[in-house]
Protein backbone atom coordinates (compact mmCIF):
# COMPACT_ATOMS: atom_id res chain seq x y z
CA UNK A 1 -44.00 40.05 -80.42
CA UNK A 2 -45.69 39.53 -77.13
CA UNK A 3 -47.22 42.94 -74.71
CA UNK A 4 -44.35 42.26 -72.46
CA UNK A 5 -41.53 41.96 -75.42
CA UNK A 6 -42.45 45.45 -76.79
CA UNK A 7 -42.92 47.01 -73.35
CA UNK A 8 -39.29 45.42 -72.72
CA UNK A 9 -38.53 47.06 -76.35
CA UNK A 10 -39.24 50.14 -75.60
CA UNK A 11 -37.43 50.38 -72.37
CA UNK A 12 -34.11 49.69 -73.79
CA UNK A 13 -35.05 51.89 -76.65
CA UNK A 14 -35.70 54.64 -74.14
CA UNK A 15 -32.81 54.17 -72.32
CA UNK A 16 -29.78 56.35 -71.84
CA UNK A 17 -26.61 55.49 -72.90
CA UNK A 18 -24.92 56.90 -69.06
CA UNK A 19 -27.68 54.21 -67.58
CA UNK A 20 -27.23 51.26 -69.43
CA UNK A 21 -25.81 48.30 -67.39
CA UNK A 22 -22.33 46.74 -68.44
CA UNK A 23 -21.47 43.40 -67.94
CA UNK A 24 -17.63 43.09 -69.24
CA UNK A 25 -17.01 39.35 -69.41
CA UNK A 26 -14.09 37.01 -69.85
CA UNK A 27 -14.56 34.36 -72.77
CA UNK A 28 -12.35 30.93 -71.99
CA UNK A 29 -14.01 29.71 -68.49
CA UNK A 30 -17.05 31.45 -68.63
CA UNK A 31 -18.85 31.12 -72.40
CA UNK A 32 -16.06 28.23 -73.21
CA UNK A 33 -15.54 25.31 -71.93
CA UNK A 34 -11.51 24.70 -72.79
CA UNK A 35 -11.21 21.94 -70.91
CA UNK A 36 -11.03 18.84 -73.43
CA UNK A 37 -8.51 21.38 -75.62
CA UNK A 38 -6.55 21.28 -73.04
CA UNK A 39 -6.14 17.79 -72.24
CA UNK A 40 -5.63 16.52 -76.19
CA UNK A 41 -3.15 19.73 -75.93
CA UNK A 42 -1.37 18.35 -72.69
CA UNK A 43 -1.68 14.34 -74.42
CA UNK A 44 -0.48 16.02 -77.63
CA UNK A 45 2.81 16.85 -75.83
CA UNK A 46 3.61 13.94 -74.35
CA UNK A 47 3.02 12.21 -77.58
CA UNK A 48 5.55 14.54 -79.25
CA UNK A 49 8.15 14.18 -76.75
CA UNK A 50 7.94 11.00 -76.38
CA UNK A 51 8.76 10.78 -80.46
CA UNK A 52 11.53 13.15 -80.14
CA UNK A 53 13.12 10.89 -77.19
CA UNK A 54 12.86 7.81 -79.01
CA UNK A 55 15.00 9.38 -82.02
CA UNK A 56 17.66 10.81 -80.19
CA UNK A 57 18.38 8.25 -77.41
CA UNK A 58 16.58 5.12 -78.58
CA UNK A 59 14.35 3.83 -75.98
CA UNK A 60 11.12 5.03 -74.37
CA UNK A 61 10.31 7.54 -71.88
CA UNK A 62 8.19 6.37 -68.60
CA UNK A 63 5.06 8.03 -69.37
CA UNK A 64 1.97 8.26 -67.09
CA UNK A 65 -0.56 10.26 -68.70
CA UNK A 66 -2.83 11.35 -66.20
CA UNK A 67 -6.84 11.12 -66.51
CA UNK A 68 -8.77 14.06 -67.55
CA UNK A 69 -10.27 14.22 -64.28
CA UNK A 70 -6.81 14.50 -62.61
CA UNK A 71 -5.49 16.67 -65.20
CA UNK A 72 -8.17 19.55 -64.80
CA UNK A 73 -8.07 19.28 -61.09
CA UNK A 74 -4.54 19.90 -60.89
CA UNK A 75 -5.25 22.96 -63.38
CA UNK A 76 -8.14 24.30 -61.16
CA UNK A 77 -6.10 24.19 -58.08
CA UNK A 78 -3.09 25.87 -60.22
CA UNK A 79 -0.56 23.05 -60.29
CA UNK A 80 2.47 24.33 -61.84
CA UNK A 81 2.49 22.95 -66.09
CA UNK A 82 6.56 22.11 -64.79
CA UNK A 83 4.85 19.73 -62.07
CA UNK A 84 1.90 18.19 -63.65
CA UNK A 85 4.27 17.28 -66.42
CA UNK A 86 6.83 15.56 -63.68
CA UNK A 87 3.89 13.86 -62.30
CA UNK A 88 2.99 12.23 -65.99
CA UNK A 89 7.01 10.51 -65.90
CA UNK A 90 8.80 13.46 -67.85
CA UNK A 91 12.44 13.42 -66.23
CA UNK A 92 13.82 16.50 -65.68
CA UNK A 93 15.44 17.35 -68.78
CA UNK A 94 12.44 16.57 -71.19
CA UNK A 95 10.00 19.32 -68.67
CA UNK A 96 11.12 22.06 -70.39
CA UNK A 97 11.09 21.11 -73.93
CA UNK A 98 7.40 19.65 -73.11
CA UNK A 99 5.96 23.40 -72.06
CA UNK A 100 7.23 24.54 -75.34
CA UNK A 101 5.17 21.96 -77.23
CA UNK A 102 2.27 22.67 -75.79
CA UNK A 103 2.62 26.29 -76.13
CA UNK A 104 2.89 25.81 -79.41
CA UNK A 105 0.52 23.44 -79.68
CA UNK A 106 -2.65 25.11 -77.70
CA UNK A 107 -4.05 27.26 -80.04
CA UNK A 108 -3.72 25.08 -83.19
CA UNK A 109 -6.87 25.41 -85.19
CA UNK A 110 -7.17 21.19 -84.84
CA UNK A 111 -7.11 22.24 -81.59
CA UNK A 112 -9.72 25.01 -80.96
CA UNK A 113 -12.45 23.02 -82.62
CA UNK A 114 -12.39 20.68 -79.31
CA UNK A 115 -13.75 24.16 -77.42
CA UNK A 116 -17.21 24.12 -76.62
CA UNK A 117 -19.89 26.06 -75.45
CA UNK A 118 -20.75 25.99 -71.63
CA UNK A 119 -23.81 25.01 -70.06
CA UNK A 120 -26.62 27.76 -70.52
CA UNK A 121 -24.05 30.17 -71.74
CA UNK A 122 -26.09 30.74 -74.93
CA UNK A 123 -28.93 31.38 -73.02
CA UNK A 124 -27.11 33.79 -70.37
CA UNK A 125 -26.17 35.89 -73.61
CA UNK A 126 -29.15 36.07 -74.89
CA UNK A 127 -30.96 36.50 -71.94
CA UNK A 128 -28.21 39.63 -71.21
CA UNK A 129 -28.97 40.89 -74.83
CA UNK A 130 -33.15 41.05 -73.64
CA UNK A 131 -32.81 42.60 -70.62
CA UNK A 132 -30.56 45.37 -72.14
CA UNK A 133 -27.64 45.09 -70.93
CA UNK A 134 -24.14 45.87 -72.92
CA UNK A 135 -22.46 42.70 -72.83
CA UNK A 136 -18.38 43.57 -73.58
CA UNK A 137 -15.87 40.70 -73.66
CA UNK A 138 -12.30 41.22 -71.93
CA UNK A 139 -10.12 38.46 -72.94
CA UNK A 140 -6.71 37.58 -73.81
CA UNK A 141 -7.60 35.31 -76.83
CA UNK A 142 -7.45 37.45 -79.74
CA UNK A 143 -10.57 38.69 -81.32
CA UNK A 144 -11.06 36.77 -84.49
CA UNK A 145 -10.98 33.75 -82.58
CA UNK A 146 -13.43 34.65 -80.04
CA UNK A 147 -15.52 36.23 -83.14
CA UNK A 148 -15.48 33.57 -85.28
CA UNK A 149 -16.76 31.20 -81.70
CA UNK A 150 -19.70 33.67 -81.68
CA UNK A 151 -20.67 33.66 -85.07
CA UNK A 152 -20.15 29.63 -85.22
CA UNK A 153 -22.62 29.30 -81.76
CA UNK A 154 -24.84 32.08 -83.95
CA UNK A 155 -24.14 34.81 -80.70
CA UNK A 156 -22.18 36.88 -82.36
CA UNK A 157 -25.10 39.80 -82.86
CA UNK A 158 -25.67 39.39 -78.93
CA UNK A 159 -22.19 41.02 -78.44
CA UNK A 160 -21.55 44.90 -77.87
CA UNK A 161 -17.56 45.06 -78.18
CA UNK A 162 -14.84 42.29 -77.76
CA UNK A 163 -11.12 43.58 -76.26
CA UNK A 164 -8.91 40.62 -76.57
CA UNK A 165 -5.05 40.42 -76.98
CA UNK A 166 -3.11 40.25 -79.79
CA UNK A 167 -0.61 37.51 -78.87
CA UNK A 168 -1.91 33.70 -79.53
CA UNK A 169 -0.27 32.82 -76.35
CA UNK A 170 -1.76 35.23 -74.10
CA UNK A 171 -5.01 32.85 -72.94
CA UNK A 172 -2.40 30.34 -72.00
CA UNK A 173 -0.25 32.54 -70.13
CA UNK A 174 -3.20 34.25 -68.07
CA UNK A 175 -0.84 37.27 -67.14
CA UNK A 176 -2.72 39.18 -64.86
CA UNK A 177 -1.27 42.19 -65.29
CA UNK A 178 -2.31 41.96 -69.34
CA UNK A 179 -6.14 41.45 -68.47
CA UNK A 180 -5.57 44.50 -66.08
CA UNK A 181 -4.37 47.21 -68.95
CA UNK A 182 -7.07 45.37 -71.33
CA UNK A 183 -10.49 45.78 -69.31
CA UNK A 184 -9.08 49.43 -68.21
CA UNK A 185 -8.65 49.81 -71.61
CA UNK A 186 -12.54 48.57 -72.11
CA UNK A 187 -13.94 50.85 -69.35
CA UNK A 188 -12.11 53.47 -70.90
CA UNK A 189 -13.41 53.05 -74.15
CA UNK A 190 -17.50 52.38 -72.86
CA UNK A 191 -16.87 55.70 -71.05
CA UNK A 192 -15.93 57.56 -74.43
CA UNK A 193 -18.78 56.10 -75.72
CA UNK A 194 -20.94 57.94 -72.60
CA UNK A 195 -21.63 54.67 -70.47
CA UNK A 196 -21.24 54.60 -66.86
CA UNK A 197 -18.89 52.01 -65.88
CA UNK A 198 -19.44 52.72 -61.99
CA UNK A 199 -21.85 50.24 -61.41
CA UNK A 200 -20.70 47.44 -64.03
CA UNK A 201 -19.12 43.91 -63.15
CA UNK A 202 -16.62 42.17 -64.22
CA UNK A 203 -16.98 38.12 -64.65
CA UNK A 204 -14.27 35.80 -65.00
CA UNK A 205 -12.74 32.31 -63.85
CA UNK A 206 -9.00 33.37 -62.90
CA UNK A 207 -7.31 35.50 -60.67
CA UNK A 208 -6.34 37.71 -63.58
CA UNK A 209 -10.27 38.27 -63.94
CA UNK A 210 -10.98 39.18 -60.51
CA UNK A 211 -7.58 41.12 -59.72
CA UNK A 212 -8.19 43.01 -62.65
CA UNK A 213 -12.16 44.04 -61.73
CA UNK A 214 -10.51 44.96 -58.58
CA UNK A 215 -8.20 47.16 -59.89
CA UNK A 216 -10.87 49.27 -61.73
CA UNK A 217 -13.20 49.28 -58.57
CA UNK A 218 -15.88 47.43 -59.99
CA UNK A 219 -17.76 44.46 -58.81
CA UNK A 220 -16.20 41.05 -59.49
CA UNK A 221 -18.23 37.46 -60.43
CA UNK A 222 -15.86 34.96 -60.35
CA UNK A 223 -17.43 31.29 -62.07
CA UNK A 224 -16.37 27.86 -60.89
CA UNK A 225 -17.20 26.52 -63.83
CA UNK A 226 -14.15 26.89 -65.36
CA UNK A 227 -9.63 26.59 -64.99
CA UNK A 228 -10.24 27.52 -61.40
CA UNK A 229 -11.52 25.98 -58.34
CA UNK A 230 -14.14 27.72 -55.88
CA UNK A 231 -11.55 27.50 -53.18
CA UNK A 232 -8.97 29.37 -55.07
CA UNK A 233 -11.31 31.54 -55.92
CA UNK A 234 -12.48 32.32 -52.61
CA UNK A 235 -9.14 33.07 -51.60
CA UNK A 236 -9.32 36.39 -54.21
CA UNK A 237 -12.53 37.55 -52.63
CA UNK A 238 -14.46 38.48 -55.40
CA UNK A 239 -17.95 40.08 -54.78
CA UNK A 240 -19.65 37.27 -55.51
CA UNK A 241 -18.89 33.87 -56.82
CA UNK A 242 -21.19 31.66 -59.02
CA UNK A 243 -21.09 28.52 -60.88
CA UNK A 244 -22.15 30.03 -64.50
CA UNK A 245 -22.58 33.00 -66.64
CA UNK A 246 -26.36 32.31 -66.37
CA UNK A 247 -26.16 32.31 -62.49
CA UNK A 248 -24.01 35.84 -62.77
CA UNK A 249 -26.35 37.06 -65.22
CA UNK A 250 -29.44 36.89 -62.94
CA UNK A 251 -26.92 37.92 -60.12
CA UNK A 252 -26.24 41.22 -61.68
CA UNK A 253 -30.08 41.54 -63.05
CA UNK A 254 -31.74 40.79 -59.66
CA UNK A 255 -28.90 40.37 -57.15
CA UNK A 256 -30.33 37.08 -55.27
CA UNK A 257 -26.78 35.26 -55.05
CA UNK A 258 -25.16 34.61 -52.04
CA UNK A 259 -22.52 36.74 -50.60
CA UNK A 260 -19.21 34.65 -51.10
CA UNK A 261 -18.45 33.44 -47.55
């Protein structure tokens, strides 16, 4: 270990629980990159209805898949699922029974192995782990998923605490009002602990990540690199806004990102 590793050491060692820095986190947007899941979830669909029609009425449905690109952009800018599926050829009467394949089809374990990790997210954890920070995941996938991603990406041991929901659908419904009660839930729990939460951040992708940092009167990062675009995100003024955990990382360790406009 290197002078400046053990003087680094010994300053985490020496430090306080009441002035340790939090960093609560989101997982899907800004560690994972969900974005071919959801396409080969969305193709999935179509696939399936277009099955189904075939054996109850005979004949084709007129199909469109859209491109990747196109699909994600209309997710980023927050399309409705009802729309984007009208816009692939789904009449009216097949929309419906579409959105319930795909819910059912999203978190399939064939599924989840197309999520991978995003660009210098490894080395935003572990660079949050050095510095001593307490890194604690909010999210609404549920926790054996998101601890079983870790320990896959071997990042598990960088992780302080993980709050996620119980419900397999809850990352696909982003209900803001869900992440709300689960990061108050975290703060209240880092606080039992003795951490001070008054200076911590919150980083997400969605409006159910910023909203909720709101809420609890902490500072917000909202990432572009994820489900959301930087104009929608804009629109939520976060605190600051950044294209990846390793951007918010340095953000919150030496504050030399720009103000959001």
């Amino acid at each position: 270990m290197s002078l400046s590793s053990r003087l680094l050491h010994f300053i985490n060692a020496q430090r306080k629980p009441a002035s340790t820095p939090i960093l609560f986190c989101d997982f899907d947007g800004p560690i994972v990159d969900v974005s071919e899941r959801y396409y080969r979830t969305y193709r999935l669909g179509l696939s399936a209805l277009q099955t189904i029609y075939q054996t109850q009425h005979g004949k084709d449905l007129p199909i469109e898949p859209l491109t990747k690109k196109q699909f994600w952009q209309m997710k980023q800018t927050r399309v409705p699922d009802a729309e984007i599926a009208a816009r692939s050829g789904l009449p009216d009467d097949a929309i419906e029974p579409f959105l319930q394949q795909v819910a059912q089809l999203v978190n399939h374990p064939h599924l989840l192995r197309w999520d991978t990790l995003q660009l210098d997210a490894a080395q935003a954890i572990q660079q949050i782990k050095q510095s001593g920070v307490r890194l604690v995941l909010v999210t609404l996938r549920q926790p054996e998923q998101v601890q079983a991603f870790l320990e896959a990406h071997s990042l598990s041991q960088h992780v302080d605490q993980i709050f996620g929901a119980s419900d397999a659908r809850a990352a696909h419904l982003n209900r803001v009002e869900q992440k709300v009660a689960l990061l108050q839930q975290a703060i209240a729990a880092q606080q039992a602990l003795g951490f001070a939460t008054h200076n911590a951040w919150m980083v997400g992708d969605t409006e159910a990540d910023v909203i909720a940092g709101q809420r609890a009167g902490i500072q917000t990062v909202a990432l572009t690199c994820g489900i959301r675009s930087q104009a929608r995100l804009t629109q939520l003024n976060p605190t600051k806004l950044t294209a990846t955990l390793l951007q918010s990382v340095q953000l919150v360790l030496t504050g030399r990102v720009l103000q959001v406009a």
